[in-house]
Structures are given as C-alpha cells and as structure tokens.
Protein backbone atom coordinates (compact mmCIF):
# COMPACT_ATOMS: atom_id res chain seq x y z
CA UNK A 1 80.70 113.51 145.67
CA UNK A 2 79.34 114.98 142.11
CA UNK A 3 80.72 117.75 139.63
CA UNK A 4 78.39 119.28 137.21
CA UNK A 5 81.31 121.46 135.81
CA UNK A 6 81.96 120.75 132.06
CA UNK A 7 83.37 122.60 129.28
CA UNK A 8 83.32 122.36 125.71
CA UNK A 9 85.87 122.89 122.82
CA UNK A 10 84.79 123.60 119.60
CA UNK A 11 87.46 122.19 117.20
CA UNK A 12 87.72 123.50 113.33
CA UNK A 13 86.23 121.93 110.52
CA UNK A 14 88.38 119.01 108.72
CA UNK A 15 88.37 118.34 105.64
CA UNK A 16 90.81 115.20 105.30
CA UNK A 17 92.52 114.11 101.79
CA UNK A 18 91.46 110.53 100.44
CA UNK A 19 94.14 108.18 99.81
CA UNK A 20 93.94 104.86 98.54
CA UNK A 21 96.11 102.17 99.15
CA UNK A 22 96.17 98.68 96.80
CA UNK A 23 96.89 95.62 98.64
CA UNK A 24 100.11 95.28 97.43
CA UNK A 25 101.02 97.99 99.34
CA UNK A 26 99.58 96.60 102.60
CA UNK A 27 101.11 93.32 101.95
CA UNK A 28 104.69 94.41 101.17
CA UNK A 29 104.25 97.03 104.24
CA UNK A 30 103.41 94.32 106.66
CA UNK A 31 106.00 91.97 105.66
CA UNK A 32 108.84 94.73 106.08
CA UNK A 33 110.88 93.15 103.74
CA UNK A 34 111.19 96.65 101.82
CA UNK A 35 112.48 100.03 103.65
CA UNK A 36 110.39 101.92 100.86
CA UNK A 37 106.99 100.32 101.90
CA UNK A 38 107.41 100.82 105.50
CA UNK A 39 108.55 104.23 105.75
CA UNK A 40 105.97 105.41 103.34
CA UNK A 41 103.15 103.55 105.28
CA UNK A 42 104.58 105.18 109.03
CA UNK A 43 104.71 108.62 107.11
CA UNK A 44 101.07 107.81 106.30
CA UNK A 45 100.24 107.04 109.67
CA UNK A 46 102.06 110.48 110.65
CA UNK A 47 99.61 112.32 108.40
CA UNK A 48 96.49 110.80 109.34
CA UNK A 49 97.33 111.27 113.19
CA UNK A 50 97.48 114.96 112.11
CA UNK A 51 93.61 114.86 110.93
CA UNK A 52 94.80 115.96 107.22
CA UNK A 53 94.57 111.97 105.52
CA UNK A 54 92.45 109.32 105.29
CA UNK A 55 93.23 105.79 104.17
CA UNK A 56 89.55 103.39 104.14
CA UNK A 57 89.95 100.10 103.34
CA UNK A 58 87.47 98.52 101.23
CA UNK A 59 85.36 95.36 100.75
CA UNK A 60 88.07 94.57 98.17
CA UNK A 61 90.96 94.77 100.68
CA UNK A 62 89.33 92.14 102.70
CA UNK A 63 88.53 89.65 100.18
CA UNK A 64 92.21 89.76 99.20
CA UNK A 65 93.28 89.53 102.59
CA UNK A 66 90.78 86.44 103.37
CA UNK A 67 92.53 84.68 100.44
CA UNK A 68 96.19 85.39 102.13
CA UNK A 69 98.21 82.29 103.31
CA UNK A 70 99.95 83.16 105.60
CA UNK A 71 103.68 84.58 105.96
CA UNK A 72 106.56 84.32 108.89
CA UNK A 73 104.32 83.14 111.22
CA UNK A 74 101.61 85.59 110.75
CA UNK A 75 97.65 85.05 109.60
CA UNK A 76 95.45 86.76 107.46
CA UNK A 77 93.86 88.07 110.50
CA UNK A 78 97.15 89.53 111.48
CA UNK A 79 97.21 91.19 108.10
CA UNK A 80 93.98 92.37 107.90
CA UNK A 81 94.17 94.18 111.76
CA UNK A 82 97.21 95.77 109.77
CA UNK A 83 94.82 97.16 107.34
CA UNK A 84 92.63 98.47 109.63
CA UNK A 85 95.07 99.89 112.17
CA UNK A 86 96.41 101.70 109.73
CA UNK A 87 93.19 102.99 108.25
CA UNK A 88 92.32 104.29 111.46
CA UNK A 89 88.87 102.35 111.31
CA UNK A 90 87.65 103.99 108.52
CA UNK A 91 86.20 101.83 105.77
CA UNK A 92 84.59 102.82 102.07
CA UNK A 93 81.30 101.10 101.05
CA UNK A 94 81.10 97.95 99.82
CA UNK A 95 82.38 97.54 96.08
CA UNK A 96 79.10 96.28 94.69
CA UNK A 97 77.15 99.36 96.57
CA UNK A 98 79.15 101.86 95.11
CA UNK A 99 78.81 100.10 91.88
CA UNK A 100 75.16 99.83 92.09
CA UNK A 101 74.90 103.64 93.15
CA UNK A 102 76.77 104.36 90.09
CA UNK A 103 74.45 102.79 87.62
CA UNK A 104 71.37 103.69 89.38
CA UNK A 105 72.08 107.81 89.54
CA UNK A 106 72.70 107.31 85.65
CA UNK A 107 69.89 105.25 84.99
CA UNK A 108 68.10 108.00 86.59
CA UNK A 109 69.91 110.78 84.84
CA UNK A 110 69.03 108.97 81.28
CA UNK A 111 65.12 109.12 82.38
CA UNK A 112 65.18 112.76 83.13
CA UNK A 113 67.33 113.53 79.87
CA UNK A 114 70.58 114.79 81.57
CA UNK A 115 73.73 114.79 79.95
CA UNK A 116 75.35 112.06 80.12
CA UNK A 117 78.23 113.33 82.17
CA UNK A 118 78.71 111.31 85.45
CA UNK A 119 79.47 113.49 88.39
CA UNK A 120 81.06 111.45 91.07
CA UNK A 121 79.97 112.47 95.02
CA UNK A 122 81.97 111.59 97.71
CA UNK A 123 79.22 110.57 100.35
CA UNK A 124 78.48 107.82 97.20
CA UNK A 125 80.93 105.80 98.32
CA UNK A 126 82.31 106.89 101.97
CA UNK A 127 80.41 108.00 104.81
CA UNK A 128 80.23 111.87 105.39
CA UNK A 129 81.64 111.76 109.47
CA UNK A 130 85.37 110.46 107.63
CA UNK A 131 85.67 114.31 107.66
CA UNK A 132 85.11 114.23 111.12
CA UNK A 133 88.33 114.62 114.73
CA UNK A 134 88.65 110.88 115.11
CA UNK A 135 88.72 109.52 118.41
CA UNK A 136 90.98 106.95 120.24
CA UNK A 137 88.30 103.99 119.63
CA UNK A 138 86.93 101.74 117.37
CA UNK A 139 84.83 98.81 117.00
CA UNK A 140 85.43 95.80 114.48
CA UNK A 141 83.29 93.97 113.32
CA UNK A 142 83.78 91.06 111.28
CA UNK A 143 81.60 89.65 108.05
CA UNK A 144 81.38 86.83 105.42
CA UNK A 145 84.32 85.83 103.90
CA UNK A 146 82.91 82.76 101.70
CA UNK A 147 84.81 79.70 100.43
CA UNK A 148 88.27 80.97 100.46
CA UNK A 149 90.03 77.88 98.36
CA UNK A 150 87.28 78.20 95.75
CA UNK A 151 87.57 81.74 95.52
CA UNK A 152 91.66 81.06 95.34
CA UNK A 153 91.30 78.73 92.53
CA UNK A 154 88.77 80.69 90.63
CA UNK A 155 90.90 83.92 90.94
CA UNK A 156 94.11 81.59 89.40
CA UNK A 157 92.20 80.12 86.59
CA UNK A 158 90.66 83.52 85.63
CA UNK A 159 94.73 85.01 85.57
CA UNK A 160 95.70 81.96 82.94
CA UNK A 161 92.56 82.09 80.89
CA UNK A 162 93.30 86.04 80.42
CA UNK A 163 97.16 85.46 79.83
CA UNK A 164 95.84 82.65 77.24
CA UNK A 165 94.18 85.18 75.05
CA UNK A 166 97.11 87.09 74.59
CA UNK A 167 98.03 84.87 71.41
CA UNK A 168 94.50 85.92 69.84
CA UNK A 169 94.84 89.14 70.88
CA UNK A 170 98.54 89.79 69.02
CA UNK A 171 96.67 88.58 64.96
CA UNK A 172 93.23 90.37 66.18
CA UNK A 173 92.24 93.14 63.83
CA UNK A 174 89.96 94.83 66.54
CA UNK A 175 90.65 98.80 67.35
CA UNK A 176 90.89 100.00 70.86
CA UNK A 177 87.47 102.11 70.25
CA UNK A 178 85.83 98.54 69.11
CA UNK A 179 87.74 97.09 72.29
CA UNK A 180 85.14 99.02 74.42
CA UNK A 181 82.25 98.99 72.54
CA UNK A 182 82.67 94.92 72.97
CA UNK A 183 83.49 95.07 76.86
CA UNK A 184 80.90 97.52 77.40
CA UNK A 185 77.97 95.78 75.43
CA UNK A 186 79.35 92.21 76.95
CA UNK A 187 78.83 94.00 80.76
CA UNK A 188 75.76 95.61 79.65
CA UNK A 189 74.30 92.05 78.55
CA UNK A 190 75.47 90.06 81.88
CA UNK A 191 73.31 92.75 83.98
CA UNK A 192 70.35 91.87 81.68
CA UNK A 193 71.28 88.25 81.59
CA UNK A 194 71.60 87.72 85.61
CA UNK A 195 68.29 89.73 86.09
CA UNK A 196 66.22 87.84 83.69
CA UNK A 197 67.83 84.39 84.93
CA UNK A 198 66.92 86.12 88.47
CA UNK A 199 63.25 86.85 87.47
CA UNK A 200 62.42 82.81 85.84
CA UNK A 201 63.84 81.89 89.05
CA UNK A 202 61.14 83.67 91.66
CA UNK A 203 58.36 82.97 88.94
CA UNK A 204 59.09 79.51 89.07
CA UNK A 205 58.98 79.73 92.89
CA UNK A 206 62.64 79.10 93.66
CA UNK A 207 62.43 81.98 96.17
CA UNK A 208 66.17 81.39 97.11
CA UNK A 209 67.01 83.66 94.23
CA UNK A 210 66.28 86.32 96.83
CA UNK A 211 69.45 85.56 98.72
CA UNK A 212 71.79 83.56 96.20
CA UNK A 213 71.46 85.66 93.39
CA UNK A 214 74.43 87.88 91.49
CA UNK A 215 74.26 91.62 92.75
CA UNK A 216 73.75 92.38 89.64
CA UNK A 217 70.89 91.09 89.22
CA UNK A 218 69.46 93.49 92.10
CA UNK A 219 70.44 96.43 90.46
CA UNK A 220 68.41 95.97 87.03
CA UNK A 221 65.53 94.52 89.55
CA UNK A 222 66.12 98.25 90.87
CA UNK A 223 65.87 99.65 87.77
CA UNK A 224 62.68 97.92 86.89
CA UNK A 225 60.73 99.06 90.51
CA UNK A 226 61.83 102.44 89.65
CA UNK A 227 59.48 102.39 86.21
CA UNK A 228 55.66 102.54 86.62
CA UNK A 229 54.25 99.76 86.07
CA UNK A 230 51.76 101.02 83.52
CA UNK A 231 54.50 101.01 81.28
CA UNK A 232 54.18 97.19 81.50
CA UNK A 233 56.94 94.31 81.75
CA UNK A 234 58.52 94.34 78.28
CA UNK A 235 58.51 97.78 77.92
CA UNK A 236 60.28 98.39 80.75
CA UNK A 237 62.62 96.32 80.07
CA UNK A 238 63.37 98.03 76.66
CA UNK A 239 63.46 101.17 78.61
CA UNK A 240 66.43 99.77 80.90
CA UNK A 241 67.77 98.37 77.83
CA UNK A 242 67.81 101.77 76.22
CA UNK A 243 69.86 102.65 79.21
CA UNK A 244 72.34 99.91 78.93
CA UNK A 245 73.02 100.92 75.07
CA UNK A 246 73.20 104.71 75.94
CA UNK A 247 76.26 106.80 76.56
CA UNK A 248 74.82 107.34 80.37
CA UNK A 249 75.75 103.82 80.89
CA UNK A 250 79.18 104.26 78.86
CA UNK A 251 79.96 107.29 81.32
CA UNK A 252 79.36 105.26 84.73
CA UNK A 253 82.88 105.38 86.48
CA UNK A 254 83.48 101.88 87.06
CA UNK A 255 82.57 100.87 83.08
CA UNK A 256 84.62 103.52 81.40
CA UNK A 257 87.64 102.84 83.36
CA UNK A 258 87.34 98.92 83.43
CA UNK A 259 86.77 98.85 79.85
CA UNK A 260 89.85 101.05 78.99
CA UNK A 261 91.76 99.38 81.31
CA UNK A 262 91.18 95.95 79.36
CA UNK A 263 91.51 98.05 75.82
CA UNK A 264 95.08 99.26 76.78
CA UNK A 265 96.37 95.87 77.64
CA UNK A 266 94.86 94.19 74.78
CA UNK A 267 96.64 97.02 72.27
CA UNK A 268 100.04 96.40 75.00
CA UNK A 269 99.84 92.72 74.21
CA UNK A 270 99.16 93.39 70.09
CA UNK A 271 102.47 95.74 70.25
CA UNK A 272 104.43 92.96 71.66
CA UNK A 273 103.97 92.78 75.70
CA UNK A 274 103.98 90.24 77.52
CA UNK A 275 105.48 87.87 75.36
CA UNK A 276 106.56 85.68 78.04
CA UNK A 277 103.99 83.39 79.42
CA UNK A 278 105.44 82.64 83.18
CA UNK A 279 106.36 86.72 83.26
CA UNK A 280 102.99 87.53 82.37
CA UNK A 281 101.22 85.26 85.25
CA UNK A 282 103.23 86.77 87.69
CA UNK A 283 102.70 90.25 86.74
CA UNK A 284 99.41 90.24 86.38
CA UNK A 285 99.08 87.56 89.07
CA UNK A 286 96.10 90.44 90.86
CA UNK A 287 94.72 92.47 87.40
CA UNK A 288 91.27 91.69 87.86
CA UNK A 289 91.12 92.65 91.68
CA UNK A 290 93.79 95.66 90.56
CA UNK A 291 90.78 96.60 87.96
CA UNK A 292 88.26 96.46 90.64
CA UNK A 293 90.06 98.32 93.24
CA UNK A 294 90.80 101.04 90.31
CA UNK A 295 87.48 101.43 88.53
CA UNK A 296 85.33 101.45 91.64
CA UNK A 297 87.22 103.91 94.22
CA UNK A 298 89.74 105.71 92.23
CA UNK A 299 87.33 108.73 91.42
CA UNK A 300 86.60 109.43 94.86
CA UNK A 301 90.15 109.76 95.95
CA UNK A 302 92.62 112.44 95.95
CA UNK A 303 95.87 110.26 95.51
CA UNK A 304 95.95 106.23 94.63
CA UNK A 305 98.93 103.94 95.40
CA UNK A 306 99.31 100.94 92.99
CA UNK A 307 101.73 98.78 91.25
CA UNK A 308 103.57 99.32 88.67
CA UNK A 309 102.64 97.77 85.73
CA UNK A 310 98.96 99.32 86.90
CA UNK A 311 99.94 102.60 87.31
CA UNK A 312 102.14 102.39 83.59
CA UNK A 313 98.26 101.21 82.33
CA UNK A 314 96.10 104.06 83.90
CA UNK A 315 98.70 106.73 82.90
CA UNK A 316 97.98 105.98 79.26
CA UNK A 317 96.56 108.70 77.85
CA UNK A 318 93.06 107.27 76.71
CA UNK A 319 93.11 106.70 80.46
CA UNK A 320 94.74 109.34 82.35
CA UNK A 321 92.57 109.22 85.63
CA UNK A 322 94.24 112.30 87.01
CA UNK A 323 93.36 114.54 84.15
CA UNK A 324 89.36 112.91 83.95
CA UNK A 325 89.25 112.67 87.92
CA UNK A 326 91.32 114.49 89.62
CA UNK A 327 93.31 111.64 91.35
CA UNK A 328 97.04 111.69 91.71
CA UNK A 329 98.76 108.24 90.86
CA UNK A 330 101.74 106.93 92.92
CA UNK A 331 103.94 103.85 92.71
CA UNK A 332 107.33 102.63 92.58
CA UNK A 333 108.08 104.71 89.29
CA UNK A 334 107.48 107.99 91.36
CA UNK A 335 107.55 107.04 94.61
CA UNK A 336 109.67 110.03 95.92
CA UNK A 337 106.37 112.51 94.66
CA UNK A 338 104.11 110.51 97.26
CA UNK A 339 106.46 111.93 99.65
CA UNK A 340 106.50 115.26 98.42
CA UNK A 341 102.31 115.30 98.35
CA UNK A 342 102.44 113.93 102.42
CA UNK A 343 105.24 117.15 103.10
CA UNK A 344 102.91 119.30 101.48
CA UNK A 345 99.89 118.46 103.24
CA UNK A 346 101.48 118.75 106.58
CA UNK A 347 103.14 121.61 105.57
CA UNK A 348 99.84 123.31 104.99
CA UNK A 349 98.32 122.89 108.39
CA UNK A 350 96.88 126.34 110.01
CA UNK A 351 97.53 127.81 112.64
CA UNK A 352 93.67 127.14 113.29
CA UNK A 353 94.44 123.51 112.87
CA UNK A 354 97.18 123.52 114.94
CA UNK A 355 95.45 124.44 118.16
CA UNK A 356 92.80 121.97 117.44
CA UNK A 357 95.43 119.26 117.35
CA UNK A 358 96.55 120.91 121.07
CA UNK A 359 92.72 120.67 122.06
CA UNK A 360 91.67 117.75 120.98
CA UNK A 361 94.85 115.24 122.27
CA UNK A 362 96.06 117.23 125.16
C-alpha cells in the first residue's frame, strides 16, 4: 500500500540570459497583426522552454497594461496573462525598489569615499532562483492598479506638454552637457522637495503621509535613518545634499541614462526633429514609460527589445548602453540580429545541458 523508493536527479547549473521586452512588443505580439512580432515572441518562448532565456515582466509592464482598452474582443487581463505566460512567471522588482536600491548603495558608497563608479548587481533588481530549472507551475497574484482614467489622462497631458516644448527647445542656447546638469539637479531637488514636504507633514501630525506619500520621499527618509543622529537634523540633511550634488548620484543607472535620454532628444528636436506636431504625439505617444522601462532595467539585462525611435535614441553615442552596460539593443531596424542572438544561444547548449533537459521533462 506504501513505497518509500525515491530517487534523485541532480540537474546542472543554469545560468539563463536576461531579455527584456517593452510593451510594444507584447502589445503588437498579442494582437498578431504582424508576422515579425509573433514569430519572434514563439522563438522566445522556444528559448526559454530550453532553460537558456528569461523574459520578467516588470511593475512597468503592468501599469501599461492596466491602462489598455481593450482590442478584438480581448481585455487588459487577457493581455496581461499574455505577459506573464510568456514570461514564464518570472517578474523583476518593482521599478521604484530597484530605483531606491540604486540611490541607496551610492549614497552609501559616497559616505565611505568610493569611487563613484556604479556597479550594477543582478540580485538588485531580480530574484537570484530566475537562474533556477523552472517548473510546470505558477501562482498569480494580483496587486493595485490605481485610478486607471486618471492615470490615462495624466500620461496624455504629460506627452503634449513635452511635444509643446519642442518650439523652446529649437531657439534654446543650452548644450547637451548643461542639458544634464539641469535634469539631474531638477531630480536631485524633487527627492529633497517630496521628503521635506513628507517630514512637515508627520510633524504636523498628518500621519497619512506614512502611506500617501511619493516613494521618493522614502528613500531620502532612508538616507536620513542611515546618519547618526549626533550629526543632528540640518546637518544631515547637508550631508544627503552633498550626495545629491556629487558625481555618486550623477553615476546612479537610472539618472545617467534618463537624463541623456532627455539631452539627446532635446539636441534631435534643436537639429530639426520632430517638426510635425501630430507625428510627434504619436511617436512619442509612450517616451516617458519607454524612459522608465530603459533607465531602470536595461543594465541588468543581456539583450533589450524596444521601438524604434527608442532604440535610434539609446544608440547615440553619448548613450550607447551596450558599450557602458553590456546590453544588446534590438528593434525593427535590426530585427534579423535578435534572431541570430536566440540561434546562438541554442546553438550553444552542452551536451551537459542537454541531458538535463531529458531529466528534468521526461
């Protein structure tokens, strides 16, 4: 009536390639309108099976997908089960923890006097068992999505308001050095900003700040319990101000890649881009989540599918992610290459690897 018998299999380490896919490749895959999106995203799925790829989705993915409305008789939900079927369950950290991680380690690397060089770590923004012979199942679990027509309208309104600078941008004098040094001391001042609006609010008693507040403000408030507080309150906060003026903060991932991001279009737009008002919403219709997607997770990937008019943007050379991070950058301009980096991983499988495909889905 009972077996004690087992038997174990030990099955070779993985070590799985990190590709990142932008929503506009989800969304023209799941609409399979376009033979190029579809095939690519079953070759991806071919890959993965073979324990040599991994495709997370991220926060990001779903608040784009929450904002979705709908097409051919299928739901966000449908969409977003895409996204997660074909990421095999595996998910990055949330965008504002890998952004707080970022500024934290180099807050802490300006105390101790390091260089200023930011070395990115993987387990910073995925978890370490991604690495790991996947099994058959998976749970979802769902979260907060927020108010979706408020976050619609805000997103449109921020698109037109950017386009609407273009015309000040094209007679502006500023260099694309100055560009950055602007964007970086504006972000640097809206993380002081939201923590000090943060800190009147709990001292006048509004404890709500606790849960209502920008995440921003939690990271200087991070910051701040990190200091002793012999150094005292003002001091402290010169201290993190220090921080927020220094190259550490300059060399965080996600604020030297944003900012350049913003300085190439701006010197696009001054050499004549964009021209065309109605062209120019619908092109850059998704920039600001694009930006996001880019300056948080690109540097932990090996390869990173975007759009075009992104990927013509990164490739700049006072960009060039590969050469600063190692990342490979397809899109429609070299789409036949994404193909070509797929073959080769497969094509490298050992014979090792092999029989640990046999063991572990006979």
């Amino acid at each position: 009536m009972s077996c004690n018998y087992r038997t174990t299999v030990h099955l070779p380490k993985l070590h799985k390639k990190i590709l990142y896919l932008d929503q506009f490749f989800f969304s023209s895959a799941f609409r399979k309108h376009d033979s190029r999106f579809t095939k690519a995203a079953e070759r991806i799925r071919q890959v993965s099976a073979l324990q040599l790829l991994a495709v997370p989705f991220s926060s990001i993915h779903e608040d784009e997908t929450h904002q979705w409305r709908g097409f051919d008789g299928k739901s966000k939900d449908d969409l977003m089960k895409f996204i997660k079927d074909t990421s095999r369950g595996h998910e990055f950290e949330p965008a504002y923890n890998v952004e707080e991680t970022q500024v934290i380690l180099a807050f802490e690397a300006f105390l101790r006097g390091d260089l200023e060089t930011f070395k990115c770590e993987e387990h910073d923004s995925i978890c370490d068992n991604i690495h790991e012979w996947e099994d058959y199942l998976r749970i979802d679990v769902g979260g907060y999505i927020g108010d979706i027509e408020l976050i619609r309208d805000l997103k449109h309104k921020s698109v037109e308001e950017l386009v609407d600078k273009f015309s000040m941008w094209r007679t502006s004098p500023i260099t694309f050095e100055q560009s950055i040094a602007i964007d970086l001391s504006n972000s640097a001042r809206m993380f002081i900003d939201s923590y000090i609006t943060y800190a009147m609010r709990i001292a006048s008693g509004d404890y709500m700040a606790e849960f209502d507040s920008p995440i921003m403000s939690r990271v200087v408030q991070s910051m701040m319990s990190s200091l002793p507080e012999a150094m005292g309150y003002l001091e402290r906060l010169r201290k993190i101000g220090g921080f927020f003026r220094s190259k550490h903060f300059a060399e965080v991932p996600c604020q030297w890649i944003s900012v350049r991001i913003y300085a190439v279009l701006k010197d696009m737009v001054t050499r004549g881009a964009y021209t065309n008002r109605k062209t120019a919403l619908k092109r850059l219709g998704g920039f600001f989540k694009d930006v996001e997607h880019i300056s948080i997770y690109a540097p932990y990937c090996d390869a990173f599918i975007m759009d075009q008019p992104m990927a013509a943007l990164v490739a700049d050379p006072r960009i060039s992610l590969e050469a600063r991070y190692g990342v490979k950058i397809f899109s429609l301009n070299n789409w036949s290459d994404l193909f070509t980096w797929l073959d080769e991983l497969e094509s490298g499988i050992t014979q090792e690897h092999r029989a640990g495909l046999k063991d572990a889905y006979r």
